[in-house]
C-alpha atoms as a PDB file:
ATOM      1  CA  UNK A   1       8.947 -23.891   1.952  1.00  0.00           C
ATOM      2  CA  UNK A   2       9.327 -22.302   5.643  1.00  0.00           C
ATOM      3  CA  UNK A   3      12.788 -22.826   6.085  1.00  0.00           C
ATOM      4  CA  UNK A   4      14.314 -22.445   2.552  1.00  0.00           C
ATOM      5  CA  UNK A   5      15.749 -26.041   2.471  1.00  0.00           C
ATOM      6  CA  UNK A   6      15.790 -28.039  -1.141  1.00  0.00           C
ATOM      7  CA  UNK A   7      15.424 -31.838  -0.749  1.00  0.00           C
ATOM      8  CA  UNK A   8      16.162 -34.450  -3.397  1.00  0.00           C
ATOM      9  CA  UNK A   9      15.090 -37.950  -3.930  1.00  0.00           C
ATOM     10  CA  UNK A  10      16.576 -40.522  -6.024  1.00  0.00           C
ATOM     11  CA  UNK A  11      14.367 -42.914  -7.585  1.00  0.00           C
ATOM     12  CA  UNK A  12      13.766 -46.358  -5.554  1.00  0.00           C
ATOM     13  CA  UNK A  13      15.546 -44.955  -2.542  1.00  0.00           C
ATOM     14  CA  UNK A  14      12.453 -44.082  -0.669  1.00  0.00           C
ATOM     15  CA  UNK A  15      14.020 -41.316   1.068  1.00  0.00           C
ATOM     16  CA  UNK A  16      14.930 -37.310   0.791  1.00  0.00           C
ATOM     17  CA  UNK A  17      17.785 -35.753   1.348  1.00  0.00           C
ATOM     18  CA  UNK A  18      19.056 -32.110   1.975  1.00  0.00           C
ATOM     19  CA  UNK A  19      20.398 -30.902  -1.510  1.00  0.00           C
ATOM     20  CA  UNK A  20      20.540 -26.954  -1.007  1.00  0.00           C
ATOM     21  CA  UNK A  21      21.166 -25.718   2.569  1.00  0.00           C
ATOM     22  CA  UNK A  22      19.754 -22.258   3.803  1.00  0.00           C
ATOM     23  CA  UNK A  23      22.550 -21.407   5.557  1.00  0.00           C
ATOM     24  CA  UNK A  24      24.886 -21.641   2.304  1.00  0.00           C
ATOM     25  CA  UNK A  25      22.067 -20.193  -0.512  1.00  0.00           C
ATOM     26  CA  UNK A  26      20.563 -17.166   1.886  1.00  0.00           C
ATOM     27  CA  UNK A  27      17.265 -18.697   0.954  1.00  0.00           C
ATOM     28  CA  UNK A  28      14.570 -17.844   3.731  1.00  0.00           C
ATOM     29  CA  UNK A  29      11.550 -19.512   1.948  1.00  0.00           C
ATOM     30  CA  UNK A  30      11.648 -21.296  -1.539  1.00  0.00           C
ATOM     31  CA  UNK A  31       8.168 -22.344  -3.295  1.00  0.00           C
ATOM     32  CA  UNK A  32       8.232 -23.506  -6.419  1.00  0.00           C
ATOM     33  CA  UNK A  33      11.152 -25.079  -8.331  1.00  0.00           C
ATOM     34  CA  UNK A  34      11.679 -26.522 -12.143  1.00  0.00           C
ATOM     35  CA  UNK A  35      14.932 -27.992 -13.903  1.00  0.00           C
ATOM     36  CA  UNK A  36      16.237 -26.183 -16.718  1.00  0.00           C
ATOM     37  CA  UNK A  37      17.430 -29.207 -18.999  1.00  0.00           C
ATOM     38  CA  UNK A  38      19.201 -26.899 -21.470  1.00  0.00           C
ATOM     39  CA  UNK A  39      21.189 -24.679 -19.121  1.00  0.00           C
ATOM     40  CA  UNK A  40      21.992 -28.084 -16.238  1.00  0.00           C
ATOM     41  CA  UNK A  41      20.290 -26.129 -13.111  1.00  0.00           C
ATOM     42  CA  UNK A  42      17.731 -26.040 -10.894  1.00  0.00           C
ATOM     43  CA  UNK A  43      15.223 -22.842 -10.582  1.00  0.00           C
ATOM     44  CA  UNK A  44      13.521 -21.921  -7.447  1.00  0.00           C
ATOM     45  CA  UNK A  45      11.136 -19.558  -6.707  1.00  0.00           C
ATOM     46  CA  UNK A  46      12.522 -17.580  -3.788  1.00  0.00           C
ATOM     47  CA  UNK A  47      12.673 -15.253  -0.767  1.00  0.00           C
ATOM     48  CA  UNK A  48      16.156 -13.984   0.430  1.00  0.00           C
ATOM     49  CA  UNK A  49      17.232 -11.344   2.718  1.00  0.00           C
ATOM     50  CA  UNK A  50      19.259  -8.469   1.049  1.00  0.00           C
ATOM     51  CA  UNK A  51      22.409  -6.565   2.599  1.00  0.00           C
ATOM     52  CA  UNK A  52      20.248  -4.660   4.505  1.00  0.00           C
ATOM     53  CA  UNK A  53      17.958  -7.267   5.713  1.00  0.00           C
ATOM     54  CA  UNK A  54      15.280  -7.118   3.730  1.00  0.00           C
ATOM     55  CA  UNK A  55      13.168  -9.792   2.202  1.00  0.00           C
ATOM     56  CA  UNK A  56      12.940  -9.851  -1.152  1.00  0.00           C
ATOM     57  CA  UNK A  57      11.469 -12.066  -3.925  1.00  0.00           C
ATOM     58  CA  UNK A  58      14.175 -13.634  -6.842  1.00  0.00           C
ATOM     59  CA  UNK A  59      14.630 -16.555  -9.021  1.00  0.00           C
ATOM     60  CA  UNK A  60      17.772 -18.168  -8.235  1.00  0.00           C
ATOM     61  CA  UNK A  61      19.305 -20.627  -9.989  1.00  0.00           C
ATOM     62  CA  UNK A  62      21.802 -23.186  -9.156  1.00  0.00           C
ATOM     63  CA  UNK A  63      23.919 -25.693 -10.994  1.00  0.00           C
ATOM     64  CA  UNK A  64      23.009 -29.185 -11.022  1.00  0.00           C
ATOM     65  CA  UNK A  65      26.430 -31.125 -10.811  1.00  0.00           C
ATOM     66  CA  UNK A  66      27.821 -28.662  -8.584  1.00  0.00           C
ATOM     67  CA  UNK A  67      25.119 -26.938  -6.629  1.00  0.00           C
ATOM     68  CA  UNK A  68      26.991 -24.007  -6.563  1.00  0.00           C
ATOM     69  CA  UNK A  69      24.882 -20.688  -7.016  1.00  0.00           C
ATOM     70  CA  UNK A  70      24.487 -19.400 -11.197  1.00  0.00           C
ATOM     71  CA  UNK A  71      22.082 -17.014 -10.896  1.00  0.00           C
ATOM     72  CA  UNK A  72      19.541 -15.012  -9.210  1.00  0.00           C
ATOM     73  CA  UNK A  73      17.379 -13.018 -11.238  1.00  0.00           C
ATOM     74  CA  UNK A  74      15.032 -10.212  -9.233  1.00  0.00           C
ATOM     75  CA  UNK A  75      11.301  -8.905 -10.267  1.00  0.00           C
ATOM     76  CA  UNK A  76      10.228  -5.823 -11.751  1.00  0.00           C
ATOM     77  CA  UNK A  77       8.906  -3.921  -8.702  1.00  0.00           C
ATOM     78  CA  UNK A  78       9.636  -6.321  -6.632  1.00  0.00           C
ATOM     79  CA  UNK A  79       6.469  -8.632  -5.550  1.00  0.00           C
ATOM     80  CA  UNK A  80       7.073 -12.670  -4.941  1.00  0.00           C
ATOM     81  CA  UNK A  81       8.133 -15.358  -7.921  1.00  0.00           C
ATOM     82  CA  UNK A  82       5.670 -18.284  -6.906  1.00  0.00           C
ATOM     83  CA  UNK A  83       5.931 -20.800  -9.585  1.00  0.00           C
ATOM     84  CA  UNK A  84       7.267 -20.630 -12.616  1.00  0.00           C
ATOM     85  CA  UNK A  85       7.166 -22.819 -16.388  1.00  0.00           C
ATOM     86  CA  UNK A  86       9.982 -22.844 -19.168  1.00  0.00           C
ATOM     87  CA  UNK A  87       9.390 -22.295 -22.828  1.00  0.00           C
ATOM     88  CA  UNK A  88      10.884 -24.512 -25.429  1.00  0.00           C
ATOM     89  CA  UNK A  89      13.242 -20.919 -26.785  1.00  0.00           C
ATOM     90  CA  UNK A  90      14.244 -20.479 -23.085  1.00  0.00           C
ATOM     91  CA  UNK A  91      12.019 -18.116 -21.831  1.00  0.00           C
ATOM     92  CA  UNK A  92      11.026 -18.488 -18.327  1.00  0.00           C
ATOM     93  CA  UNK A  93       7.493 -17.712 -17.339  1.00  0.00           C
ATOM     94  CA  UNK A  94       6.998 -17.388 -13.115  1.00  0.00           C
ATOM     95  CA  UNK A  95       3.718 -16.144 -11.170  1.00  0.00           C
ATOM     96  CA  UNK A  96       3.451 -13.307  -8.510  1.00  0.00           C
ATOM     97  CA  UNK A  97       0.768 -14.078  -6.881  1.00  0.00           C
ATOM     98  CA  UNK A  98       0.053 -10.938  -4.512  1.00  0.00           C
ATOM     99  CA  UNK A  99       0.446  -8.514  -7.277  1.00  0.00           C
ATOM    100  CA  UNK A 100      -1.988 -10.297  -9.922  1.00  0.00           C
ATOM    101  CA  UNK A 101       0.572 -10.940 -13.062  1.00  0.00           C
ATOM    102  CA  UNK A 102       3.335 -13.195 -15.152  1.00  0.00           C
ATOM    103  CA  UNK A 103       6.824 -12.078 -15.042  1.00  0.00           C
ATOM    104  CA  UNK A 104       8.872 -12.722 -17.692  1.00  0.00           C
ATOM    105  CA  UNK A 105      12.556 -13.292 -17.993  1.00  0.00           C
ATOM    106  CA  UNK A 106      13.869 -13.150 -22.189  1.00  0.00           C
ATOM    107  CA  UNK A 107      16.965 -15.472 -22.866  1.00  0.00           C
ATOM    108  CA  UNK A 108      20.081 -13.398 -21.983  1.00  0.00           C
ATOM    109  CA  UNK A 109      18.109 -11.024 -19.813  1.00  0.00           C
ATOM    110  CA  UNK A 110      18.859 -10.073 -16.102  1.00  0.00           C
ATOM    111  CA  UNK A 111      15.169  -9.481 -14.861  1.00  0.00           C
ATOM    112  CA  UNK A 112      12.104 -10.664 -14.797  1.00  0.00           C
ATOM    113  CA  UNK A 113       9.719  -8.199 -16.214  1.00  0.00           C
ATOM    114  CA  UNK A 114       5.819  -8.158 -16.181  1.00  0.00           C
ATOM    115  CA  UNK A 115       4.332  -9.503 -19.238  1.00  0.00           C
ATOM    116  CA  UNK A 116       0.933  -9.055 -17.978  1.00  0.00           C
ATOM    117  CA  UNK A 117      -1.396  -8.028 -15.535  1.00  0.00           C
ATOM    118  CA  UNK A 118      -5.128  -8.654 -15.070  1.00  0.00           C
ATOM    119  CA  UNK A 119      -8.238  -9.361 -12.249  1.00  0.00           C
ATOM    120  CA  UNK A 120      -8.365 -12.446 -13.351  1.00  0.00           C
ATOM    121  CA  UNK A 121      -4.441 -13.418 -12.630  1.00  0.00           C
ATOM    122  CA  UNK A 122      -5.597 -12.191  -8.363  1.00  0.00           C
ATOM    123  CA  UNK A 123      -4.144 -14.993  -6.068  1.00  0.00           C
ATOM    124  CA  UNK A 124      -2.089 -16.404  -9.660  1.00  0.00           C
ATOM    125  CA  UNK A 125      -0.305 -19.831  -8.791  1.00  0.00           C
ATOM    126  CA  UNK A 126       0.647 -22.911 -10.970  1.00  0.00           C
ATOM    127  CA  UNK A 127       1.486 -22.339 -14.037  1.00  0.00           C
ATOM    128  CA  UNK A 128       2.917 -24.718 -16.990  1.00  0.00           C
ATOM    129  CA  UNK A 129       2.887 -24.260 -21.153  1.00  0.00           C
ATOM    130  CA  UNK A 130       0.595 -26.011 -23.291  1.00  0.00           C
ATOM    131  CA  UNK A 131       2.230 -25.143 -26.866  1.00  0.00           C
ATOM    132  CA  UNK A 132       2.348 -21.133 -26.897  1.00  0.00           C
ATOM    133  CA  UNK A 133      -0.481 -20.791 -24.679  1.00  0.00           C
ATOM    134  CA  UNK A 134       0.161 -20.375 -21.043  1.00  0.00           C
ATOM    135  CA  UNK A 135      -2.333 -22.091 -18.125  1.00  0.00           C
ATOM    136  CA  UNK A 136      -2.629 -21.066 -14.851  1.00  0.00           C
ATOM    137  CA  UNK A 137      -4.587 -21.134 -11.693  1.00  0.00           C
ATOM    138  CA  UNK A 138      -5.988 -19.174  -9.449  1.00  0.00           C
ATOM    139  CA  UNK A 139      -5.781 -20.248  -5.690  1.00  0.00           C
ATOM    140  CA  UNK A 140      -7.799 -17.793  -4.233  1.00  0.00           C
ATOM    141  CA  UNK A 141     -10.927 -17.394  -6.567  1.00  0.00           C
ATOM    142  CA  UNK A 142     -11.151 -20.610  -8.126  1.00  0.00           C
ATOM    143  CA  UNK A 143     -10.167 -20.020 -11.830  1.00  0.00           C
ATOM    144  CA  UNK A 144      -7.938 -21.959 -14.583  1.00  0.00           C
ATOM    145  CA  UNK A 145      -6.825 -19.097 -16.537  1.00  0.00           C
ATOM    146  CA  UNK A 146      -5.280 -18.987 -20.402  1.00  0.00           C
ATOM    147  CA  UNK A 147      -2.804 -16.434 -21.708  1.00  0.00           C
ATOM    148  CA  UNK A 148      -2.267 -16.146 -25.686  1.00  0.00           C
ATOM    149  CA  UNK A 149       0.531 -14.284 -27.248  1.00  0.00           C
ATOM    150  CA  UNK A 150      -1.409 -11.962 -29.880  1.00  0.00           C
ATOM    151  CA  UNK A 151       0.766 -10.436 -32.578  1.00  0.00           C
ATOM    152  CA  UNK A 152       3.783  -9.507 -34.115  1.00  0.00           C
ATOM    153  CA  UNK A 153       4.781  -7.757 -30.735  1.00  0.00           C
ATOM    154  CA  UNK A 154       3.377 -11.261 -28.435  1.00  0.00           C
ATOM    155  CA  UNK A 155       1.421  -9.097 -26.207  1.00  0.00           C
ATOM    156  CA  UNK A 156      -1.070 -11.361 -23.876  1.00  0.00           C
ATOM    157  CA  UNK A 157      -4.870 -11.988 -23.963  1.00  0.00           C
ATOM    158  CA  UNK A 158      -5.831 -13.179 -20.633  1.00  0.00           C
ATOM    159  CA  UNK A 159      -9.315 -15.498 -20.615  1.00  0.00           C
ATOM    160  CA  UNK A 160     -11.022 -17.235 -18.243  1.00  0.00           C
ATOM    161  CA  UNK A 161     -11.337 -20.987 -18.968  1.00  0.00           C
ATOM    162  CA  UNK A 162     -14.943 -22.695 -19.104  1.00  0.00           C
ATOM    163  CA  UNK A 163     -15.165 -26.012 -16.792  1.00  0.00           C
ATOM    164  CA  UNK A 164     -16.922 -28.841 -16.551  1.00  0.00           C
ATOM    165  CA  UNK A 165     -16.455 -28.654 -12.738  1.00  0.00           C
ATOM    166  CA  UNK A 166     -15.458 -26.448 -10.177  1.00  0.00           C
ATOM    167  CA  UNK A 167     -11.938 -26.077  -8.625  1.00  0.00           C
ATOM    168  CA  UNK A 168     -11.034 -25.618  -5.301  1.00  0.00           C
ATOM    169  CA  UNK A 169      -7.781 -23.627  -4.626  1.00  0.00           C
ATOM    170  CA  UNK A 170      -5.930 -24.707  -7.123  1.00  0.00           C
ATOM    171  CA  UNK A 171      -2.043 -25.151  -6.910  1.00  0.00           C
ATOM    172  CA  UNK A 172       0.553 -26.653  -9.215  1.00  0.00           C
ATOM    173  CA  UNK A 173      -0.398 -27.160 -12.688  1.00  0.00           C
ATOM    174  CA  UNK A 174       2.067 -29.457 -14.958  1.00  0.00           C
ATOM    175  CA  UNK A 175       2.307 -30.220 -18.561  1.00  0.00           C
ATOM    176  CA  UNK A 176       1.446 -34.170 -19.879  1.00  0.00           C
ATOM    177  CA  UNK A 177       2.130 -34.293 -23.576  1.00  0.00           C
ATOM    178  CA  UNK A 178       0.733 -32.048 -25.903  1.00  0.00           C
ATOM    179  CA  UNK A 179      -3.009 -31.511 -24.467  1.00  0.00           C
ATOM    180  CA  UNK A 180      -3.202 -32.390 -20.819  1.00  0.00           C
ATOM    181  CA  UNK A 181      -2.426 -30.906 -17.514  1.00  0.00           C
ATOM    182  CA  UNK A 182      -2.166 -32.454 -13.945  1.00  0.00           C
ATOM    183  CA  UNK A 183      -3.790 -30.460 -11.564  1.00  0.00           C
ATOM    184  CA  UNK A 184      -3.511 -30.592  -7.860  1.00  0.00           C
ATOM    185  CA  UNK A 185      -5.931 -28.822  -5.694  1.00  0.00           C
ATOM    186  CA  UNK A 186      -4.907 -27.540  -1.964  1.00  0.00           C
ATOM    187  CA  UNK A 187      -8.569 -29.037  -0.955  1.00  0.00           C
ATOM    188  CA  UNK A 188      -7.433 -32.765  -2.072  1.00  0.00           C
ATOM    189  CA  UNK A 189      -7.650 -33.333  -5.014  1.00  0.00           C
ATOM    190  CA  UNK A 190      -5.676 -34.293  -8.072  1.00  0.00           C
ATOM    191  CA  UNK A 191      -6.906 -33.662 -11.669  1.00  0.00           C
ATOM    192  CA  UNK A 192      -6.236 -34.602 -15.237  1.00  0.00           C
ATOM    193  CA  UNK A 193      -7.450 -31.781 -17.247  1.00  0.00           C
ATOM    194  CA  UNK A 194      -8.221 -32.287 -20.943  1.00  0.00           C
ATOM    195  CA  UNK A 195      -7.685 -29.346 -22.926  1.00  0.00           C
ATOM    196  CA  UNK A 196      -9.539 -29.351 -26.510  1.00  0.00           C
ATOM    197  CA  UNK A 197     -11.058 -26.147 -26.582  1.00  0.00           C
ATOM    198  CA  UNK A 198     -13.782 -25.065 -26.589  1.00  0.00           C
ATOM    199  CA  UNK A 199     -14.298 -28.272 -24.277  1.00  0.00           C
ATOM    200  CA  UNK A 200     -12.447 -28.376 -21.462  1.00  0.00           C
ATOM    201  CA  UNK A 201     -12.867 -31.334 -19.018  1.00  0.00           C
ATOM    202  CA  UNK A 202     -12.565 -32.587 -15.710  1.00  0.00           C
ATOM    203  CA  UNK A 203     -10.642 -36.181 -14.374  1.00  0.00           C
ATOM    204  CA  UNK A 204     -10.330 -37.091 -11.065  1.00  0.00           C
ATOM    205  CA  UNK A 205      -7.386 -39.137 -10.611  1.00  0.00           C
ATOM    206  CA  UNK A 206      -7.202 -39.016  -7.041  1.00  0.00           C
ATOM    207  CA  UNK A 207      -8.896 -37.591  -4.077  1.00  0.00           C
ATOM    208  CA  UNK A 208      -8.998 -37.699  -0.197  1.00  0.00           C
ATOM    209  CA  UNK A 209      -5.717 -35.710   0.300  1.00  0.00           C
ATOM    210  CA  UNK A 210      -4.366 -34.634   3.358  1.00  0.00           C
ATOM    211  CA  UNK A 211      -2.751 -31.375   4.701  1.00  0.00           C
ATOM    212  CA  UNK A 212      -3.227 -28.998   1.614  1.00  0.00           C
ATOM    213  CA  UNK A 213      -1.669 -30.644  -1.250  1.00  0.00           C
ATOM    214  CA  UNK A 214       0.810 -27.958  -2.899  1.00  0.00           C
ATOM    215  CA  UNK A 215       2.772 -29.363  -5.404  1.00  0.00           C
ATOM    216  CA  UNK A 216       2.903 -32.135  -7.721  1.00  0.00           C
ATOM    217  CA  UNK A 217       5.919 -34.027 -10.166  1.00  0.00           C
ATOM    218  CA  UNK A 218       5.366 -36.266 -12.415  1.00  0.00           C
ATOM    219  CA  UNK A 219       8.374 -39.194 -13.465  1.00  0.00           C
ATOM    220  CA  UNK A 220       7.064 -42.394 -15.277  1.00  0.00           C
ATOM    221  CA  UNK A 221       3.294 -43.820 -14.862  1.00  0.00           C
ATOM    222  CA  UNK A 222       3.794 -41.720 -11.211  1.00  0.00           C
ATOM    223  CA  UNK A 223       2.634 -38.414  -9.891  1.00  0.00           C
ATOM    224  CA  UNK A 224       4.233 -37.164  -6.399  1.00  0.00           C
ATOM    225  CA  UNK A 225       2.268 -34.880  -4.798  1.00  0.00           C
ATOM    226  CA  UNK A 226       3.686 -33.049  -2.082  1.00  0.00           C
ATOM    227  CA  UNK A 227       1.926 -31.478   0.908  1.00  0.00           C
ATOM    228  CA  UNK A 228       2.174 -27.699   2.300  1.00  0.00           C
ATOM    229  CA  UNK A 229       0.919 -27.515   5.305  1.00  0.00           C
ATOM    230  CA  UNK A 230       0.608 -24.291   5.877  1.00  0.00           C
ATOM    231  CA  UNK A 231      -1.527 -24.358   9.070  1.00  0.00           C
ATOM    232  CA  UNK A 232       2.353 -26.054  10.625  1.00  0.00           C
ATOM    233  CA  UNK A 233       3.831 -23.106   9.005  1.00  0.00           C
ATOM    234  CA  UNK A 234       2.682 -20.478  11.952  1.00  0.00           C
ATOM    235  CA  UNK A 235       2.007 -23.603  14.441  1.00  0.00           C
ATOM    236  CA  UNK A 236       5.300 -26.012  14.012  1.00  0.00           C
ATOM    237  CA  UNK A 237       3.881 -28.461  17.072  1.00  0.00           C
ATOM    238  CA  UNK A 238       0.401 -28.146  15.483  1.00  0.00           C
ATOM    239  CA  UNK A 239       1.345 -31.245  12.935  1.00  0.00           C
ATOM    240  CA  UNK A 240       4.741 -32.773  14.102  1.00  0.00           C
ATOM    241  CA  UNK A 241       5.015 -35.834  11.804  1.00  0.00           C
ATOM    242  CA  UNK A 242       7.944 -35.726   8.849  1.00  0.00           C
ATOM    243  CA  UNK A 243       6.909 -34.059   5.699  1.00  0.00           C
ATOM    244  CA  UNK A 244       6.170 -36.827   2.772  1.00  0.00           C
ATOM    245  CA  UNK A 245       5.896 -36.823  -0.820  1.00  0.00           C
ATOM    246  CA  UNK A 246       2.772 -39.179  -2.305  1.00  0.00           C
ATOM    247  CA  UNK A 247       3.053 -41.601  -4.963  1.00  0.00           C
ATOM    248  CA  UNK A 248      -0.135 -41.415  -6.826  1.00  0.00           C
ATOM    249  CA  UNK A 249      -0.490 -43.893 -10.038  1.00  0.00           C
ATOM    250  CA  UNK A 250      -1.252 -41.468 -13.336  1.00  0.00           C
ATOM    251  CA  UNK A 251      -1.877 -42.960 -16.295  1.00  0.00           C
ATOM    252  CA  UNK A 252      -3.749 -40.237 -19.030  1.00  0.00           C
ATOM    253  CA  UNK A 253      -7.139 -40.764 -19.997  1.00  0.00           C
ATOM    254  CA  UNK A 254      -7.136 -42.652 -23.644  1.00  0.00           C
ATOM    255  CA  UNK A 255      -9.912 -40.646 -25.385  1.00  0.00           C
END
């Protein structure tokens, strides 16, 4: 995240290597990222420095075989792309967390453009596609919030998601099959969340995490959860050991 540097791991190898450099992609900080199957490239959620030095908030893209550079798509207003989910039609769906709202960027469009904006999308973070209805958390107040395309023109209505538990700062938020979503939590923990409306429950799959948990992937019967840190982030010496990713054992819950 800090220094703009994308790492891959191959399975079984155990280790990460550099994949995207800063000093080639202009990245200065990169936050959440998501393969685009369809289209053979890598997303990230991005800050970059303009021609005249400015930082400013994109969605680049970059090709997977290659690596080389496809696209870079800017925000409407500007404000910061923090995570972001694809739709089945290829449209992209991304957070911006300090300014409360979804960007979205149409198939064959340039920009991403606010869909909508509300209270309850303050401090908006993960974010991932359950069918047409969007999910997504809130880090700073706590909520799991879901947006619902209404109408012939698919405007959004935002609602607040009843819980059987509460969540604390809640991060990256990932689709499992058709009615489930793995939630990690910057406080430690990770979550299966059941989604059958109007219930909505809680799993703990795992807890006891270190060094605010940020992100989480899930390939096979594993989810990796990777660790931000963010205390390092102003203080590098103040936690000096290598960054890891953490194999957690996910299986979903049969009933």
């Amino acid at each position: 995240m800090a220094q703009g540097t994308i790492y891959r791991a191959l399975p079984r190898t155990g280790r990460a290597k550099v994949w995207l450099d800063p000093r080639s992609t202009g990245i200065q900080h990169a936050m959440g990222v998501q393969v685009d199957e369809s289209n053979r490239r890598l997303l990230v959620c991005a800050s970059s420095l303009d021609a005249s030095g400015v930082s400013t908030g994109s969605l680049r893209g970059f090709d997977l075989d290659s690596r080389r550079a496809v696209a870079d798509y800017r925000l409407e207003a500007g404000g910061q792309c923090n995570d972001l989910a694809i739709g089945d039609e290829g449209t992209i769906y991304a957070t911006d967390f300090d300014n409360g709202r979804i960007m979205r960027l149409l198939p064959g469009d340039t920009l991403l453009r606010e869909w909508v904006r509300s209270p309850l999308l303050a401090g908006a973070n993960g974010i991932a596609l359950l069918g047409t209805n969007l999910y997504v958390t809130s880090y700073t107040s706590g909520r799991l919030v879901r947006i619902s395309p209404v109408g012939k023109d698919r405007t959004a209505e935002v609602v607040e998601i009843s819980l059987d538990g509460a969540l604390a700062k809640p991060d990256a938020l990932r689709a499992v099959g058709a009615r489930r979503l793995l939630l990690v939590e910057g406080a430690g923990r990770l979550l299966e969340i059941v989604v059958s409306e109007p219930l909505v429950r809680l799993r703990i799959v795992c807890e006891g995490l270190r060094d605010d948990p940020a992100g989480v992937a899930i390939v096979g019967n594993i989810a990796w959860i990777v660790a931000g840190r963010f205390a390092s982030l102003k203080q590098p010496d103040l936690n000096p050991r290598p960054f890891r990713a953490i194999a957690v054992p996910y299986a979903p819950e049969s009933r």
